[in-house]
N, C-alpha and C. Protein backbone atom coordinates (compact mmCIF):
# COMPACT_ATOMS: atom_id res chain seq x y z
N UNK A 1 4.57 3.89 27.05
CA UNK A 1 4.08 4.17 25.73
C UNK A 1 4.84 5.35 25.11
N UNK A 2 4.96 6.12 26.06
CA UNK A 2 5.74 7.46 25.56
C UNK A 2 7.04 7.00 24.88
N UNK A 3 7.74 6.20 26.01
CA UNK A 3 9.47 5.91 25.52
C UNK A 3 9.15 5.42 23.76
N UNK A 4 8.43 4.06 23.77
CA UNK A 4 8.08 3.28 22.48
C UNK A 4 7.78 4.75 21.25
N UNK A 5 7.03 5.47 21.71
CA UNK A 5 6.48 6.07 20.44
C UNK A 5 7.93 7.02 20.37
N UNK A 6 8.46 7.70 21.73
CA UNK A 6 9.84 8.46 21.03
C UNK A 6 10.75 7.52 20.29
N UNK A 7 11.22 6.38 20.83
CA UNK A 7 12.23 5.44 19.66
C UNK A 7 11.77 5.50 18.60
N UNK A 8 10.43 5.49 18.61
CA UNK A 8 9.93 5.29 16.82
C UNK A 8 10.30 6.15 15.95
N UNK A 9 9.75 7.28 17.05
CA UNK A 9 10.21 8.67 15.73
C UNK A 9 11.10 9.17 15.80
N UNK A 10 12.40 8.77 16.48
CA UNK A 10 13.67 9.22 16.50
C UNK A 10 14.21 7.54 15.64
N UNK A 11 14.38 6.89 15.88
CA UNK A 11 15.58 5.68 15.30
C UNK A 11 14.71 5.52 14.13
N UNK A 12 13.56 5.27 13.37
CA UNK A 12 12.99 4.95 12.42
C UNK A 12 13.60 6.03 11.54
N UNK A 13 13.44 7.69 11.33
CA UNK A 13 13.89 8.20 10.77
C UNK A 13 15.15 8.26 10.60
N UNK A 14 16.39 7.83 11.49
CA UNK A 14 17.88 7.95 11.04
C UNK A 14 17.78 6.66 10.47
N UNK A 15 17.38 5.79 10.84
CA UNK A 15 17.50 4.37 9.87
C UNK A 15 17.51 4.54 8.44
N UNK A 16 15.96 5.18 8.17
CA UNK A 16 15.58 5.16 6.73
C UNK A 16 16.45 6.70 6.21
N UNK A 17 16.95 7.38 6.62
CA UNK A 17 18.31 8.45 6.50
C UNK A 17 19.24 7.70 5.98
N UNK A 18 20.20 6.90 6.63
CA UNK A 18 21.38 5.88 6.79
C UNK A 18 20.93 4.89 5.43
N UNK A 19 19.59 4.82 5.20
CA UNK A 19 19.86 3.97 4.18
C UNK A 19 19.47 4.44 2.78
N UNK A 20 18.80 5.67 2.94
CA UNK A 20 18.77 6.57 1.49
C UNK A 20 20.36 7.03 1.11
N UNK A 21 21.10 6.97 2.55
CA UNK A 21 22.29 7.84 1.36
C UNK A 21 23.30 6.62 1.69
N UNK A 22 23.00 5.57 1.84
CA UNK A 22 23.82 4.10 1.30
C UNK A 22 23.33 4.04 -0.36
N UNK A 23 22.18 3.62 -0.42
CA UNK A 23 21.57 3.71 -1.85
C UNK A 23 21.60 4.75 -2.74
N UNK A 24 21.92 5.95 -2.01
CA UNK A 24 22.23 6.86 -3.28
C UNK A 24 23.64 7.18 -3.62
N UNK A 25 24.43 6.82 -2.55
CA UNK A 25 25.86 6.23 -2.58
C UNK A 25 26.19 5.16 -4.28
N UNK A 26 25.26 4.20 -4.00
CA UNK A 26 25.22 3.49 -5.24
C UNK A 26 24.44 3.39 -6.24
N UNK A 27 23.26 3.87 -6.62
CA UNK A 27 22.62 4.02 -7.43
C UNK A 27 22.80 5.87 -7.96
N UNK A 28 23.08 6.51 -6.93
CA UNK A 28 23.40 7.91 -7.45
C UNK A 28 22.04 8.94 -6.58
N UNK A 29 22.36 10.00 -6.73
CA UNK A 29 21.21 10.54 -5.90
C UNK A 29 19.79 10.85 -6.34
N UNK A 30 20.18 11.46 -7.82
CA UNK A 30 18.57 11.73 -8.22
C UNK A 30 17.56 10.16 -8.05
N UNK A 31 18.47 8.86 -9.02
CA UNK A 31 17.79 8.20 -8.54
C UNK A 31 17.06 7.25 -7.33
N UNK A 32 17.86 7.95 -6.90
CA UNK A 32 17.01 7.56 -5.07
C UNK A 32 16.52 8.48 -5.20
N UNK A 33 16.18 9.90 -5.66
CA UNK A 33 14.63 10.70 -5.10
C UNK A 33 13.98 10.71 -5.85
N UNK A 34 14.16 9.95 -7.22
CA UNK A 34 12.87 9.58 -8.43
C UNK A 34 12.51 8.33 -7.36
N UNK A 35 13.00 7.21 -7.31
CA UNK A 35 12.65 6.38 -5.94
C UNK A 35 11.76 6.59 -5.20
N UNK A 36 12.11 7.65 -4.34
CA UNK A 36 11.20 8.58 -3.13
C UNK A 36 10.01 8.44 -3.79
N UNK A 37 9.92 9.82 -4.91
CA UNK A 37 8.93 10.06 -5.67
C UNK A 37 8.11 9.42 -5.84
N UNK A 38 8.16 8.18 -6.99
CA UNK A 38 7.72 7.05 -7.31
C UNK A 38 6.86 6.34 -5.98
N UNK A 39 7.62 6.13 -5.07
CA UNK A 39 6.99 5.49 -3.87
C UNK A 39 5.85 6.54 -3.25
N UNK A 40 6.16 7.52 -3.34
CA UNK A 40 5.68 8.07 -2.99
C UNK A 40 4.03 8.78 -3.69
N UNK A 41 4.08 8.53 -5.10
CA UNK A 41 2.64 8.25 -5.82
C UNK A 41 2.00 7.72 -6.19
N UNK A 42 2.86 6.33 -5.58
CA UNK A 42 1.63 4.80 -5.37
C UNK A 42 1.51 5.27 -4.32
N UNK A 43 1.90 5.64 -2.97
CA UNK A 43 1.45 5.39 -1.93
C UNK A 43 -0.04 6.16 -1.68
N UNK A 44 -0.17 7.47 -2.67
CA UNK A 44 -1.30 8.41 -3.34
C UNK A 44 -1.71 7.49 -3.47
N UNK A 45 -1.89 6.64 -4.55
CA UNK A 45 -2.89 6.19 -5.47
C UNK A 45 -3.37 5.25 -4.77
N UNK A 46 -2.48 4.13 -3.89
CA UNK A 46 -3.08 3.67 -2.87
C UNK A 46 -3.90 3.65 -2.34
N UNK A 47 -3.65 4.87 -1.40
CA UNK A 47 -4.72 5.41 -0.63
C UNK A 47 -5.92 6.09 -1.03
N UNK A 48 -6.02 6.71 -2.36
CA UNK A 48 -7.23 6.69 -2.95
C UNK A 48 -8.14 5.83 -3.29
N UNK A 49 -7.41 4.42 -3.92
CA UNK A 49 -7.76 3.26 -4.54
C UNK A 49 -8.70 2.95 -3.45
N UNK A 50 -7.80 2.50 -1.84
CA UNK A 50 -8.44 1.87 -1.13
C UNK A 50 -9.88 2.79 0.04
N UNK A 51 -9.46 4.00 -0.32
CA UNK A 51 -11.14 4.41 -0.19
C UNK A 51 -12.02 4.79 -0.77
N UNK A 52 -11.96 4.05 -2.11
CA UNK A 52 -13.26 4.14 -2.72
C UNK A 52 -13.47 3.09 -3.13
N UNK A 53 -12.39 2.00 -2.74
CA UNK A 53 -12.99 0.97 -3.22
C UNK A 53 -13.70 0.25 -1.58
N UNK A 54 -13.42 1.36 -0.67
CA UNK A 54 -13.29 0.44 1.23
C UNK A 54 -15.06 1.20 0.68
N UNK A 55 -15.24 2.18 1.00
CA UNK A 55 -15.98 3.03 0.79
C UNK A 55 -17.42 2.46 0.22
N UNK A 56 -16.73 2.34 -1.20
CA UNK A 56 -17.91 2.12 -2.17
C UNK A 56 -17.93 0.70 -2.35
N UNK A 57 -17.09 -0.22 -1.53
CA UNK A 57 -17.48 -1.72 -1.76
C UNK A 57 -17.86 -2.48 -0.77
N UNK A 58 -18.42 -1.85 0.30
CA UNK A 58 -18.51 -1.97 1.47
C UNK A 58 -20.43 -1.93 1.82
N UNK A 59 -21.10 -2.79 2.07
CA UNK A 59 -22.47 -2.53 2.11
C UNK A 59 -22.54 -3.05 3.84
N UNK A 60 -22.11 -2.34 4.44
CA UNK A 60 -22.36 -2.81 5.89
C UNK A 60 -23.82 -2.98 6.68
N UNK A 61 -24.25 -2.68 5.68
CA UNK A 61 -26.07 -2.78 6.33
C UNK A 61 -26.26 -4.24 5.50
N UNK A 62 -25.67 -4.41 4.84
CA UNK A 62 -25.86 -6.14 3.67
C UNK A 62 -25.01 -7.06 4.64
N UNK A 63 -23.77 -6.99 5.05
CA UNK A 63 -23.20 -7.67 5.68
C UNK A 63 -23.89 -7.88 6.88
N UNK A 64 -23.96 -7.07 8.23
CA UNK A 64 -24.65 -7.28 9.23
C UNK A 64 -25.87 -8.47 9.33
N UNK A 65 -26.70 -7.64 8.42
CA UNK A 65 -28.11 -8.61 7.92
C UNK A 65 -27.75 -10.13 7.75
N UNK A 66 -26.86 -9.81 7.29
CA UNK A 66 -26.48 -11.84 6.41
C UNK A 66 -25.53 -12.32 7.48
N UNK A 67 -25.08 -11.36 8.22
CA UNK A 67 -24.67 -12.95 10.21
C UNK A 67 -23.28 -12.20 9.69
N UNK A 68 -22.98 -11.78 8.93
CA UNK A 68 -20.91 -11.77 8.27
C UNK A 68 -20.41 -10.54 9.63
N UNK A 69 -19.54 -10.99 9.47
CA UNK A 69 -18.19 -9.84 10.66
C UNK A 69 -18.03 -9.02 9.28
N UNK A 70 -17.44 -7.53 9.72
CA UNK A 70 -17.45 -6.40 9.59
C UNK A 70 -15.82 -6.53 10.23
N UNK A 71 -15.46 -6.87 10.80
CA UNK A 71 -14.07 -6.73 11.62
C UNK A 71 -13.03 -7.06 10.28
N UNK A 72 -13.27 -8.15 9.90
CA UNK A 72 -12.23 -8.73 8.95
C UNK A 72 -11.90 -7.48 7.83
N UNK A 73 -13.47 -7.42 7.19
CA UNK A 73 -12.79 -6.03 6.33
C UNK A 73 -12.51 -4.57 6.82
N UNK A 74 -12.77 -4.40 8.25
CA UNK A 74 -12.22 -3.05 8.68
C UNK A 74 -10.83 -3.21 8.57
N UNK A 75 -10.28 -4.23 9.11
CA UNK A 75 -9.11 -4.38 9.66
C UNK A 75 -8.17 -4.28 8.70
N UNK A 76 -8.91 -4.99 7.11
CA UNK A 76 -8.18 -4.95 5.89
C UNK A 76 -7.96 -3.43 5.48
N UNK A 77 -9.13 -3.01 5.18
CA UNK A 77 -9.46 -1.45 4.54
C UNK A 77 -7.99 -0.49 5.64
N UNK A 78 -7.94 -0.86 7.13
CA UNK A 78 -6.81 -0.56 7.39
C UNK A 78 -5.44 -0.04 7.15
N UNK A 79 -5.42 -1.58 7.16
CA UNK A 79 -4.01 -1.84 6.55
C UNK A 79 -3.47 -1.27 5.69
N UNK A 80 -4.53 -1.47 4.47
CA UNK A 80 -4.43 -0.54 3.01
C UNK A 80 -4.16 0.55 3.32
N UNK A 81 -4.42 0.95 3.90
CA UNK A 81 -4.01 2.86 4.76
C UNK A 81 -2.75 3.05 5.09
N UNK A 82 -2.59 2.09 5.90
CA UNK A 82 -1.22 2.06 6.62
C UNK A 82 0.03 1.80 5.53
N UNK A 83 -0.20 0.90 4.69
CA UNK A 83 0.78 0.35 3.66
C UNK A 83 0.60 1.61 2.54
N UNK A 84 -0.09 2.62 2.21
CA UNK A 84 -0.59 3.38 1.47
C UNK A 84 0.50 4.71 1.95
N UNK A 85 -0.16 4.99 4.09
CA UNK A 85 0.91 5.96 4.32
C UNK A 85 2.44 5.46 4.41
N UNK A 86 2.98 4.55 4.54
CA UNK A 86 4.26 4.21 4.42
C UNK A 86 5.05 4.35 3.40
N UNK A 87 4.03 3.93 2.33
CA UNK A 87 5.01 4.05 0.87
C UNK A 87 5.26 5.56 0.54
N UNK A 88 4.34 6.30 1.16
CA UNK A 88 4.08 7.78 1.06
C UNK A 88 5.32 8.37 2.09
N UNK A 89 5.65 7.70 3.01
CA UNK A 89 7.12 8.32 3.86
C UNK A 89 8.00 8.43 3.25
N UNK A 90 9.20 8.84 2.76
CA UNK A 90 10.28 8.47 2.18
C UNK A 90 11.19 7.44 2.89
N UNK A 91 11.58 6.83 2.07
CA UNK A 91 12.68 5.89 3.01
C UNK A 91 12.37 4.49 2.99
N UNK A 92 13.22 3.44 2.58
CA UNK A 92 13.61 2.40 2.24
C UNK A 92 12.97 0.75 3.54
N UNK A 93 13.20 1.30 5.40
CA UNK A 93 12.12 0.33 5.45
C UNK A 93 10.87 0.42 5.35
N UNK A 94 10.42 1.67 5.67
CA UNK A 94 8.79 2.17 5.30
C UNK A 94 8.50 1.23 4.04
N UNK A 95 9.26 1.48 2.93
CA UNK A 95 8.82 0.79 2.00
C UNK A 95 8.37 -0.98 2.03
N UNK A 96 9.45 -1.29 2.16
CA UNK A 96 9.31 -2.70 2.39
C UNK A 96 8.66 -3.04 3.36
N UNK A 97 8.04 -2.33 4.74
CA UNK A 97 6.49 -2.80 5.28
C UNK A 97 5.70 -2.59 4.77
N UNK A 98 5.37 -1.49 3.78
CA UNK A 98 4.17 -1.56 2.98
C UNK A 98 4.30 -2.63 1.56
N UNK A 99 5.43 -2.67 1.38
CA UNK A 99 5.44 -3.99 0.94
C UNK A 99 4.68 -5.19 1.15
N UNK A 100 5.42 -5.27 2.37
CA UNK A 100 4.94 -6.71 3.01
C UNK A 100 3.49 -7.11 3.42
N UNK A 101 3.28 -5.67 4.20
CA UNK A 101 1.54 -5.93 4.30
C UNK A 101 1.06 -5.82 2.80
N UNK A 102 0.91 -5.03 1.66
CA UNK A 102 0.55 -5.76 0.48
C UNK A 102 0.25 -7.04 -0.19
N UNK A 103 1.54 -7.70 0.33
CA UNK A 103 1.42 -9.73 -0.29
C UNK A 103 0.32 -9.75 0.70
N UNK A 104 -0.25 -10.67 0.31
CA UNK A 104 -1.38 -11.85 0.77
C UNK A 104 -0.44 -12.55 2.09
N UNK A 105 0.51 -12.33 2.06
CA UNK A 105 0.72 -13.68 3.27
C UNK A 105 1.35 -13.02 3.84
N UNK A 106 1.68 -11.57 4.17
CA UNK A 106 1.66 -10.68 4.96
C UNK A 106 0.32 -9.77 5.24
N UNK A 107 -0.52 -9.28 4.54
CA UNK A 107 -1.65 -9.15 4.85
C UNK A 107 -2.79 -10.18 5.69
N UNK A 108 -2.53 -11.34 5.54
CA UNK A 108 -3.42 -12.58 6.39
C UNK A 108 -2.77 -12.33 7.81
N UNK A 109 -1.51 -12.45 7.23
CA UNK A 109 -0.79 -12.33 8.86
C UNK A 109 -0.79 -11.77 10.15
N UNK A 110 -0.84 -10.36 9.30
CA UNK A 110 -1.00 -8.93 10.26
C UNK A 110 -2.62 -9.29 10.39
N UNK A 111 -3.48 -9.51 9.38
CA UNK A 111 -5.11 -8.72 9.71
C UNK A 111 -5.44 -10.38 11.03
N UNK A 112 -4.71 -11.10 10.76
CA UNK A 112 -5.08 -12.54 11.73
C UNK A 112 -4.60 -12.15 13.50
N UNK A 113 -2.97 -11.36 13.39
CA UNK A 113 -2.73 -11.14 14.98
C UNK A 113 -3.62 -9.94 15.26
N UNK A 114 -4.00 -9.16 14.32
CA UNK A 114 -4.90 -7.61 15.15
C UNK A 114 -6.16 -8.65 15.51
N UNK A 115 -7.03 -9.23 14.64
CA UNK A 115 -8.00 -10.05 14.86
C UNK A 115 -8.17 -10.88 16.23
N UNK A 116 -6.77 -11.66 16.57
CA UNK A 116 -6.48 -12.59 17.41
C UNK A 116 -6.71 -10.94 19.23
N UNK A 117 -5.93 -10.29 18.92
CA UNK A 117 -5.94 -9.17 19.58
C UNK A 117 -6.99 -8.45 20.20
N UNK A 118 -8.00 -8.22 19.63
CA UNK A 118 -8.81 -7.77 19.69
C UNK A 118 -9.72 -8.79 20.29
N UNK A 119 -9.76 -9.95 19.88
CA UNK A 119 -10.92 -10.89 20.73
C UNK A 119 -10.21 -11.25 21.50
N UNK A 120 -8.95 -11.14 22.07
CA UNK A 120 -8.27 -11.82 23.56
C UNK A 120 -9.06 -10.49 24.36
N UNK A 121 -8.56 -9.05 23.84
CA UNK A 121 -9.56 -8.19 24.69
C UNK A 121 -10.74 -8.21 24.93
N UNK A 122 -11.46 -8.43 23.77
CA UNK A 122 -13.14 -8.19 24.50
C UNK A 122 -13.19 -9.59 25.41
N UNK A 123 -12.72 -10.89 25.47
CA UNK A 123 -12.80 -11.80 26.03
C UNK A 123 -12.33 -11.31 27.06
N UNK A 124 -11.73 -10.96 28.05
CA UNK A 124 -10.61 -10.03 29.22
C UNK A 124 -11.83 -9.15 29.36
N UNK A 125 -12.44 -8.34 28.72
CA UNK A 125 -13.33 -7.48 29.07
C UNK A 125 -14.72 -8.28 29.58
N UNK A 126 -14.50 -9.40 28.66
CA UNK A 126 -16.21 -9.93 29.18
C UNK A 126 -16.05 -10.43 30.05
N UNK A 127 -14.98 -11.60 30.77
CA UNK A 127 -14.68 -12.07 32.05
C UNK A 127 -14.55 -10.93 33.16
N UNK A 128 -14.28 -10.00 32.90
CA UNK A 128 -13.93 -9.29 33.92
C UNK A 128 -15.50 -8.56 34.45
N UNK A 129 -16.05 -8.35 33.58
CA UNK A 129 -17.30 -7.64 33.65
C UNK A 129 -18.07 -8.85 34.23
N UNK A 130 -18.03 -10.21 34.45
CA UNK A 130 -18.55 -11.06 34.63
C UNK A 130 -18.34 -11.19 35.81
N UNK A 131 -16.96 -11.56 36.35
CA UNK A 131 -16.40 -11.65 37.72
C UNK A 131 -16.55 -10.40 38.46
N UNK A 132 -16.86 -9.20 38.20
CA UNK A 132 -17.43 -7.89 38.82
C UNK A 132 -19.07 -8.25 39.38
N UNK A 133 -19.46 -8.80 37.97
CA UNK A 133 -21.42 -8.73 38.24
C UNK A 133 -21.10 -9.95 39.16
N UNK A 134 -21.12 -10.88 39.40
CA UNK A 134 -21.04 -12.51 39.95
C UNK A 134 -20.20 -12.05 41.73
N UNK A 135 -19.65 -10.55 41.98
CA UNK A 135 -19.01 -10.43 43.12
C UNK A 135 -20.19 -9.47 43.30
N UNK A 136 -20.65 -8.75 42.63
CA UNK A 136 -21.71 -7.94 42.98
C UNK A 136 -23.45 -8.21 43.20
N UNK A 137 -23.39 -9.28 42.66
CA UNK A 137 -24.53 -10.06 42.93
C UNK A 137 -24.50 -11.21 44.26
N UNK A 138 -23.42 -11.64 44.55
CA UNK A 138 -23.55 -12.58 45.87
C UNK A 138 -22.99 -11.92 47.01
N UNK A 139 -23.49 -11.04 46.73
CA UNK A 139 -23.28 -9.71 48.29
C UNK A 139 -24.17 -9.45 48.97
């Protein structure tokens, strides 16, 4: 886990380095840091947007009651975070993943494998807890 999270924060940042001063190579420099900027106060507004709208649109005592999962829109309200802090990084792929989780058919995508993820675990957790009680009971 350690190695994974150092590549991240070492090669992610020279990447999005390498490609701010390709683009400001050709577009010029201020406008790659009006760019920055710009990306960088949707990624604000974003993240405001999406907690008050996660926040205040969210009746989790209404949902529960009525049988509905709670997972689907955590997972969304998420995302919105994540795509919110990215645009807020400087730097060119940051952007375009918060991009991508934005569209609808990158947002289904991602919130469907965390979804898929998460119930392979508790399933792994419930078998296992099962095959523990079922060895501990015919003893």
């Amino acid at each position: 886990m350690f190695k994974k999270l150092f590549l991240l924060f070492t090669i992610v940042p020279l990447i999005e380095i390498f490609f701010l001063i390709q683009i400001g190579n050709i577009i010029g420099g201020w406008y790659t840091l009006g760019f920055v900027l710009l990306t960088a106060f949707l990624g604000v507004f974003l993240i405001k947007k999406t907690y008050r709208s996660f926040i205040g649109g969210i009746n989790i005592g209404a949902m529960l009651a009525s049988g509905q999962s709670i997972s689907e829109k955590v997972v969304e309200g998420i995302l919105l975070v994540i795509a919110g802090a990215f645009l807020v990084t400087p730097g060119i792929v940051t952007d375009l993943t918060a991009l991508f989780i934005l569209t609808p058919f990158g947002n289904s995508l991602i919130k469907k494998k965390i979804l898929q993820g998460f119930s392979k675990k508790v399933e792994n957790k419930i078998n296992n807890f099962d095959d523990d009680n079922s060895n501990f009971y015919n003893n």
